[in-house]
Protein backbone atom coordinates (compact mmCIF):
# COMPACT_ATOMS: atom_id res chain seq x y z
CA UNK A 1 0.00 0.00 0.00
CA UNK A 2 1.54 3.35 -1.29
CA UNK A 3 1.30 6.44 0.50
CA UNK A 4 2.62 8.66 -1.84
CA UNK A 5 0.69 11.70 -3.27
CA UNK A 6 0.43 12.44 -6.52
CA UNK A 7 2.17 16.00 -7.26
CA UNK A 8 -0.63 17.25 -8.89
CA UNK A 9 -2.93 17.08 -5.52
CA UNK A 10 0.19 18.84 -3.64
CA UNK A 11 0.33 21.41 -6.24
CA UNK A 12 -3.52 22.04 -5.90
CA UNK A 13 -3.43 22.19 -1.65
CA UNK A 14 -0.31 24.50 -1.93
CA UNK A 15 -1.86 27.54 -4.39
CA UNK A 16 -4.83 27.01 -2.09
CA UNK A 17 -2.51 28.60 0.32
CA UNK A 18 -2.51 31.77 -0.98
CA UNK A 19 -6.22 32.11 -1.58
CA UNK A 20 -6.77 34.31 1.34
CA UNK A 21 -3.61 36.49 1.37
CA UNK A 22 -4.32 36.79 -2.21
CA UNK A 23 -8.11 38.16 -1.57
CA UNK A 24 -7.12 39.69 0.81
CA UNK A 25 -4.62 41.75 -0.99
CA UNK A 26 -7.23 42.66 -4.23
CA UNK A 27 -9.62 44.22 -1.45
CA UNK A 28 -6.74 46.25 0.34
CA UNK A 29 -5.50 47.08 -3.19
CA UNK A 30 -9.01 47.46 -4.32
CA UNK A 31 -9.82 50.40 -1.72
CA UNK A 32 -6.76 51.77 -2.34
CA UNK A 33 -7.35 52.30 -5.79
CA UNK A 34 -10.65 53.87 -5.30
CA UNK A 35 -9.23 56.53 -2.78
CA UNK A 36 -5.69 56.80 -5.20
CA UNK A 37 -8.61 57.93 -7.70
CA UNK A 38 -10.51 60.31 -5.60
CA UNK A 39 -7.31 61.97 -4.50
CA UNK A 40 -6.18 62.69 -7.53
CA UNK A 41 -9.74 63.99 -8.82
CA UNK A 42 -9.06 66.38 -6.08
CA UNK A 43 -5.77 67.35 -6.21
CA UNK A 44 -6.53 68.06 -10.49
CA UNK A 45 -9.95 70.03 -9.75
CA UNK A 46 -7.73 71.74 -6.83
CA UNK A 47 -4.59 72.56 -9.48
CA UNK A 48 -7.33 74.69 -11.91
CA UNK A 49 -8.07 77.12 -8.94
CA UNK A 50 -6.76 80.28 -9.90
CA UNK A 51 -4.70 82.13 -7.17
CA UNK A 52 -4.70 85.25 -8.62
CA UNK A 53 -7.88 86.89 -7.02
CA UNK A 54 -6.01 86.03 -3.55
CA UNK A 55 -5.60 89.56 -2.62
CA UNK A 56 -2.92 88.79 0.45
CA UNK A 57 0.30 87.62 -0.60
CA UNK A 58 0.72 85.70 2.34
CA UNK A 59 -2.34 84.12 1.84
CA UNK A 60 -1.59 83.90 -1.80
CA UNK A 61 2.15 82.20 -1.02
CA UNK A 62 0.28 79.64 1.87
CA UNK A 63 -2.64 78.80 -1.27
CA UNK A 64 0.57 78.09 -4.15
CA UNK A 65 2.15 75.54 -1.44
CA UNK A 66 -0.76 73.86 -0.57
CA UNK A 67 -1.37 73.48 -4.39
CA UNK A 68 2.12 72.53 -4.44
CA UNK A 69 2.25 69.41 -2.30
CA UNK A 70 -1.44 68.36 -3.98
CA UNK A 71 0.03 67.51 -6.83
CA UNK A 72 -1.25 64.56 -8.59
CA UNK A 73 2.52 62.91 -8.82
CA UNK A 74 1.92 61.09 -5.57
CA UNK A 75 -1.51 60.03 -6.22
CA UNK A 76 -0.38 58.98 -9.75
CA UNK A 77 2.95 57.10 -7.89
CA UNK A 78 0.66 55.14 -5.52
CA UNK A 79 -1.75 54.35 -7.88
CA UNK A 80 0.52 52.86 -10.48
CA UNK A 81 2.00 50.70 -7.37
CA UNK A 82 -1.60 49.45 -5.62
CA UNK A 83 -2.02 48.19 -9.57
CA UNK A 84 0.98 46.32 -9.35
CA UNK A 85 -0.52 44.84 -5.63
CA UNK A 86 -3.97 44.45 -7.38
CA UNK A 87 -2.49 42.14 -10.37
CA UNK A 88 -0.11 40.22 -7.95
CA UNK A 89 -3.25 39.53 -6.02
CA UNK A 90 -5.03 38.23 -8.62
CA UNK A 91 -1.86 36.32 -10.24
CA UNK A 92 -1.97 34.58 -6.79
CA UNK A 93 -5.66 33.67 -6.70
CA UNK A 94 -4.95 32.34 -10.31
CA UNK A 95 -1.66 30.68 -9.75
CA UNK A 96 -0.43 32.60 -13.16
CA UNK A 97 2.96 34.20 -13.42
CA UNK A 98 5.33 33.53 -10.27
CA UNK A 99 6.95 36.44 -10.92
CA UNK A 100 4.12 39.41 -11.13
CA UNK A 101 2.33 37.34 -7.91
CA UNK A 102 6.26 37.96 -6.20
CA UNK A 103 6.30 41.58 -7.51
CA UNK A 104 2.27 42.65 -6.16
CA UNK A 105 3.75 40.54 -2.82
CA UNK A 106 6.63 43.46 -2.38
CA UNK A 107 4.45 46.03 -4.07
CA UNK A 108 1.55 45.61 -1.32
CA UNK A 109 4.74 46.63 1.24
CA UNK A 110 5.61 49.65 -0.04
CA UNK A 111 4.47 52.41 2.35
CA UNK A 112 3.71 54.63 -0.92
CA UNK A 113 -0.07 53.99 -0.99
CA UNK A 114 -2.81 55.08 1.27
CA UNK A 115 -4.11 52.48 3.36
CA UNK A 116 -0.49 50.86 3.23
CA UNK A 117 -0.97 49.76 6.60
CA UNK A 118 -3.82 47.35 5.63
CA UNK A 119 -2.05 46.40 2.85
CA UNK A 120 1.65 45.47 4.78
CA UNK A 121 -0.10 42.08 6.27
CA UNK A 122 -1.83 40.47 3.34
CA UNK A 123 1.60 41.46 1.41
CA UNK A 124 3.86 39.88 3.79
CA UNK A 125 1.80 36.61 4.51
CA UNK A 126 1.57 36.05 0.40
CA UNK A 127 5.47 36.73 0.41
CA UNK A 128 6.26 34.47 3.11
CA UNK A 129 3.82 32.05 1.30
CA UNK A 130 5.42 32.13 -1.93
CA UNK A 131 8.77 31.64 -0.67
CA UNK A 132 7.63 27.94 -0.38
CA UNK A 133 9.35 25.76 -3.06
CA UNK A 134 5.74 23.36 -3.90
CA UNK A 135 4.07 26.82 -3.67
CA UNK A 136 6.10 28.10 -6.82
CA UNK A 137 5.84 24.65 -8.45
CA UNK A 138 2.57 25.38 -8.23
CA UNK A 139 1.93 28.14 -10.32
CA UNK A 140 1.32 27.88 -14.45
CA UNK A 141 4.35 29.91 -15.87
C-alpha cells in the first residue's frame, strides 16, 4: 500500500494557500485604488483654482504651497503601485505568473499607498507564502 501523493494534488493544496492572502490583498488594493482615484480627482480640480484673485500675498504664497504638495505625482505614484498589488493579487488567486504574484507581494509593502498599513499584512503573509518551493511549483508559468 503506497502512500505517496500524486504531485498534482500537492500542487492544488499549496496555491490554495494563498487564496486568502491573495483576496485579501485585491480588497486592500481594491480600496486603495478607489481613494488613489478620488485623490487625484481632487488634487486636479484643486490645481485649476486660480490664485490670482487672492488679494494677500501671504495668503496667496500659503494657497501656491498647498497646491504645491497636492500635486497629482503622488496620487499617480501610488496608484501605479496598488495596480501592481492588485495584479499580484489576482496572479496569486490564479496561480499565473510567479513572478508578477512575487512583484504585487513586495508592491503591497511599499508604504507609498494610502491604506499601506492594511495592505503590509496580506503582502507579507503572500510573500512568506510564496517563498515555499511546492508553492512556486505550483503556479502555471
Amino acid at each position: 500500500m503506497s502512500t505517496e501523493v500524486p504531485i498534482e494534488a500537492v500542487a492544488i493544496n499549496e496555491s490554495r494557500r494563498l487564496h486568502i492572502p491573495a483576496i485579501g490583498l485585491m480588497v486592500t488594493s481594491g480600496i486603495s485604488i478607489a481613494f488613489q482615484l478620488l485623490f487625484l480627482a481632487v488634487s486636479l480640480v484643486a490645481e485649476k483654482r486660480d490664485l490670482s484673485q487672492i488679494a494677500d500675498d501671504d495668503t496667496r504664497r500659503g494657497a501656491e504651497v498647498a497646491a504645491a504638495l497636492n500635486s497629482p505625482l503622488p496620487s499617480l505614484l501610488a496608484l501605479a503601485v496598488t495596480s501592481v498589488a492588485f495584479i499580484g493579487g489576482l496572479m496569486m488567486l490564479q496561480s499565473r505568473s510567479y513572478e508578477i504574484a512575487r512583484a504585487g507581494a513586495v508592491a503591497g509593502m511599499l508604504p507609498c499607498a494610502s491604506l499601506c498599513i492594511l495592505n503590509f499584512p496580506f503582502a507579507l503573509w503572500a510573500f512568506i507564502v510564496l517563498s515555499s518551493p511546492n508553492v512556486r511549483r505550483s503556479f502555471i508559468n
